[in-house]
Protein backbone atom coordinates (compact mmCIF):
# COMPACT_ATOMS: atom_id res chain seq x y z
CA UNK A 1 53.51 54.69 159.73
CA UNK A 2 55.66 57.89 158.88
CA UNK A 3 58.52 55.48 157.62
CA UNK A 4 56.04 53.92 155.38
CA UNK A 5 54.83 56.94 153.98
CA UNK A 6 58.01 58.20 153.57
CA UNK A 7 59.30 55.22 151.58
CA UNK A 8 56.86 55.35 149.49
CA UNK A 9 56.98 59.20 148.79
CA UNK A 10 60.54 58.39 148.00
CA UNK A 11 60.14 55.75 145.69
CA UNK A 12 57.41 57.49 144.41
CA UNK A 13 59.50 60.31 143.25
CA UNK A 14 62.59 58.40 142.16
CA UNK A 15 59.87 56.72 140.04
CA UNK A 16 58.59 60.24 138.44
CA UNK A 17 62.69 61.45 138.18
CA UNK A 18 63.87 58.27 136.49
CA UNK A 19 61.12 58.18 133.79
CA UNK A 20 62.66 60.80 131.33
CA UNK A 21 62.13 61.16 127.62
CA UNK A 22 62.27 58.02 125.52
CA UNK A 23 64.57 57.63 122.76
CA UNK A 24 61.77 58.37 120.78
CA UNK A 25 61.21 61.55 121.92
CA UNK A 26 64.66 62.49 121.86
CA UNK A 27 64.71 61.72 118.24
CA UNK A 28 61.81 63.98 117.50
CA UNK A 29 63.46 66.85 119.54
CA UNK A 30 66.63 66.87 117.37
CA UNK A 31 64.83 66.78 114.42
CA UNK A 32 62.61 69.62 115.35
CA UNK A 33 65.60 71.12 116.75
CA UNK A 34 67.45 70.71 113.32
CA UNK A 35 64.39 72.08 111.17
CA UNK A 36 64.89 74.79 113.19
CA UNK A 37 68.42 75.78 112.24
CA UNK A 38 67.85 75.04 108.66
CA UNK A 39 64.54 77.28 108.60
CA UNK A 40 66.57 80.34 110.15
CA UNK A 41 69.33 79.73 108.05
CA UNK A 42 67.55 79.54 104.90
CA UNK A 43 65.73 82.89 105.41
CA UNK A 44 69.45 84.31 106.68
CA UNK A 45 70.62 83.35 102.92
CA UNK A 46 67.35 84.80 101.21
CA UNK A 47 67.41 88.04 103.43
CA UNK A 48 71.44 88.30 102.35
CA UNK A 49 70.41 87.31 98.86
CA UNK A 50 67.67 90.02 98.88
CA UNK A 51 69.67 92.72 100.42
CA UNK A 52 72.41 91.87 97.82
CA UNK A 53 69.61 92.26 95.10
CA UNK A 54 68.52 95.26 96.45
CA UNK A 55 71.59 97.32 96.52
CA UNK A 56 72.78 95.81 92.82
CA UNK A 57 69.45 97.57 91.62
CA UNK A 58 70.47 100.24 93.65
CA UNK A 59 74.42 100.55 91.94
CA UNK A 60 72.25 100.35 88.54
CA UNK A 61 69.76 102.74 88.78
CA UNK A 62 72.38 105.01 90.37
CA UNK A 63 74.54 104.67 87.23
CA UNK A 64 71.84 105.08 84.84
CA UNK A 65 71.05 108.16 86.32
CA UNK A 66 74.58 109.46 86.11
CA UNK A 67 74.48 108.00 82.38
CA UNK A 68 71.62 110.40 81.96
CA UNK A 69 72.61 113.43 83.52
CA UNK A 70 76.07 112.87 81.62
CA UNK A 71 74.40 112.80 78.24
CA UNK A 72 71.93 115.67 79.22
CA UNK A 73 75.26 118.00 79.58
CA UNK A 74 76.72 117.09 76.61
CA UNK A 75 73.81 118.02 74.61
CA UNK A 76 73.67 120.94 76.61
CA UNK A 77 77.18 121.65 75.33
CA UNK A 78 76.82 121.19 71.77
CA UNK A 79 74.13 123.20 71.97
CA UNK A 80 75.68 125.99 73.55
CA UNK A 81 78.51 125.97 70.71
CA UNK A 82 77.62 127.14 67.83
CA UNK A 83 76.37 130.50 69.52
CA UNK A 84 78.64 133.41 70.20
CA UNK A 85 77.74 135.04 73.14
């Protein structure tokens, strides 16, 4: 009786081990896996596109300030010239 019980609890679970995913559901996991890549890479490239956005604004406004405080000394200059002091 044990032999028969444990025949059949080994067939049983080379039964459950053999059965694996189907070829179907290996399909779906590579495509989900695959979605996956291209949704992190796509917000990697608009992050990097972002940050690159960012700091252009950045470079301008930084440059528009020193635009501004350029032309506020020169008219602080001409200003100044005309008076003897």
């Amino acid at each position: 009786m044990k032999k028969v019980l444990f025949m059949t609890a080994v067939i049983g679970s080379m039964a459950i081990v053999s059965c694996g995913p189907s070829a179907e559901e290996k399909a779906a996991a590579e495509q989900a896996r695959l979605d996956s890549i291209t949704q992190a890479e796509k917000a990697y490239n608009d992050s990097l596109a972002a940050a690159e956005a960012a700091a252009a604004a950045a470079e301008a406004e930084a440059a528009a300030q020193d635009s501004a405080a350029t032309a506020t000394e020169e008219g602080a200059e001409e200003g100044h010239e005309g008076h003897a002091h």
